[in-house]
C-alpha atoms as a PDB file:
ATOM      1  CA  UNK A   1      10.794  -3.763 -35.921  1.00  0.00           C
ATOM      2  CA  UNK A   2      12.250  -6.538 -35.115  1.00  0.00           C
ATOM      3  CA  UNK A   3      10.978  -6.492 -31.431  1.00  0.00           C
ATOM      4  CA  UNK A   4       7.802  -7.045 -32.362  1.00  0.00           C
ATOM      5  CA  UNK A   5       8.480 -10.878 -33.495  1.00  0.00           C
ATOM      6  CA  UNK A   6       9.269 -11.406 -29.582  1.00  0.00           C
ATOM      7  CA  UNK A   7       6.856  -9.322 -27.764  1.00  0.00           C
ATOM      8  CA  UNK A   8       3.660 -10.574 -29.912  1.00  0.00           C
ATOM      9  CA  UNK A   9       3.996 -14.057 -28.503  1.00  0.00           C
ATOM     10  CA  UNK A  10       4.531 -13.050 -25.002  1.00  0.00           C
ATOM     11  CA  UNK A  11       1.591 -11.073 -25.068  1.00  0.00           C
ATOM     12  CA  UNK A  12       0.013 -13.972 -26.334  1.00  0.00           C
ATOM     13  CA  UNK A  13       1.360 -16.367 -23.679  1.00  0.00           C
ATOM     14  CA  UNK A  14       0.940 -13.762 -20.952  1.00  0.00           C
ATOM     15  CA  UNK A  15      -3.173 -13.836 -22.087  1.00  0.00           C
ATOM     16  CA  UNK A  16      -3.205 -17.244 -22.026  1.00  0.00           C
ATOM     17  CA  UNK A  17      -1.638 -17.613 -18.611  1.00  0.00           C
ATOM     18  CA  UNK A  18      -4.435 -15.287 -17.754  1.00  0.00           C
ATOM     19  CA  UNK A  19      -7.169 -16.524 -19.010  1.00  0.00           C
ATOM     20  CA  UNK A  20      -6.076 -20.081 -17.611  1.00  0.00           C
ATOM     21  CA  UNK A  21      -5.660 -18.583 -14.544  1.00  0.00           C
ATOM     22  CA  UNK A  22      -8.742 -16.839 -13.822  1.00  0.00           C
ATOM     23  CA  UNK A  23     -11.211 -20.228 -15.211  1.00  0.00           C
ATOM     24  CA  UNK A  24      -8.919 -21.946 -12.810  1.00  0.00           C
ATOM     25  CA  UNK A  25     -10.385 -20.323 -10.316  1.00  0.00           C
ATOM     26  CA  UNK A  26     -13.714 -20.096 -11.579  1.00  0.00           C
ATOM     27  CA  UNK A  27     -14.363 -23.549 -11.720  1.00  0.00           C
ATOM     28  CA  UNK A  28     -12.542 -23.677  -8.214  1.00  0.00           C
ATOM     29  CA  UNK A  29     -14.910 -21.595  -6.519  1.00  0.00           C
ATOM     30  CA  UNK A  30     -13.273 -19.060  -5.920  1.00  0.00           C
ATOM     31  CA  UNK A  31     -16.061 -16.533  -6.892  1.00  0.00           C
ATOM     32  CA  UNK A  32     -19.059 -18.538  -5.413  1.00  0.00           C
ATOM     33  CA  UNK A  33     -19.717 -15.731  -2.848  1.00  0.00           C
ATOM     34  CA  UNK A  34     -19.126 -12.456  -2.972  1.00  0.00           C
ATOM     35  CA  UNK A  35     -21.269 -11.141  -0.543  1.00  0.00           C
ATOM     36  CA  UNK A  36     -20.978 -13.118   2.561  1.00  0.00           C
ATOM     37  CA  UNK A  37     -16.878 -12.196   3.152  1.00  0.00           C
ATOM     38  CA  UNK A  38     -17.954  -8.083   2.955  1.00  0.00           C
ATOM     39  CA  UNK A  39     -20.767  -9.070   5.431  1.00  0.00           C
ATOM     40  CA  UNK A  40     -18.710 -11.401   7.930  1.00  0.00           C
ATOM     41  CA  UNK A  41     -17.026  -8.624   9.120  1.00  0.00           C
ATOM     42  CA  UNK A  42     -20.381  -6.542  10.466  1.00  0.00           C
ATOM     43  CA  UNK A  43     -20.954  -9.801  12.360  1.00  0.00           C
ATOM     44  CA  UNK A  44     -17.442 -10.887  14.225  1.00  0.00           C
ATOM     45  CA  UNK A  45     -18.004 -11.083  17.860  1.00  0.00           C
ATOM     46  CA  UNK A  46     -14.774  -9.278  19.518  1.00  0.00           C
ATOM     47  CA  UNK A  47     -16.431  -8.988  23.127  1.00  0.00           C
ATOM     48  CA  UNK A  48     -14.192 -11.438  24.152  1.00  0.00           C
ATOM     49  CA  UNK A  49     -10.799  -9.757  23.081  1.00  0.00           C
ATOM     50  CA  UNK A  50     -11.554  -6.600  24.811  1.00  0.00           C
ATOM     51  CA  UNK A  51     -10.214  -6.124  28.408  1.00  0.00           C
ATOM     52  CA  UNK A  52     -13.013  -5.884  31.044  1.00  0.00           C
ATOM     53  CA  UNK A  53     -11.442  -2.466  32.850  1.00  0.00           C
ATOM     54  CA  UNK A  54     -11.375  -1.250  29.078  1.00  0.00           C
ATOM     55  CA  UNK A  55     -15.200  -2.517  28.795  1.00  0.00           C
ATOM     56  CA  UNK A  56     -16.205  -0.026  31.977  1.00  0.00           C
ATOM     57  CA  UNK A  57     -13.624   3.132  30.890  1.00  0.00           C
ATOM     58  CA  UNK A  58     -15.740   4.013  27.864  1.00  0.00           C
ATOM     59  CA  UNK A  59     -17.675   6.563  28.104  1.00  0.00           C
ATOM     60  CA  UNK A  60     -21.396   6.481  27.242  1.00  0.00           C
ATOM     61  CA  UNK A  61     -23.111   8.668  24.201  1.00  0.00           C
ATOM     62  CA  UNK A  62     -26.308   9.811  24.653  1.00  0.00           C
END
């Protein structure tokens, strides 16, 4: 029973660290935009990373 005296205020610390925490990065912007990062990827140009005898090798779909 005694336990309970030490883990109530580290639960209550532990919360508090939270809760600090996440309007820390609220007011940081951390959560501004949420869409564009899922979207960036659809976009990246990686023409230029690709080998040009890999670029004629692959084969067409039709």
């Amino acid at each position: 029973m005694e336990i309970i005296f030490l883990l109530i205020p580290i639960a209550i610390i532990l919360t508090a660290f939270a809760a600090w925490a996440f309007f820390w990065n609220v007011n940081n912007g951390q959560y501004d935009d949420l869409e564009s990062p899922a979207h960036s990827i659809l976009y990246d140009d990686d023409d230029e990373l690709i080998p040009d005898d890999a670029k004629q090798k692959q084969p067409t779909r039709d």
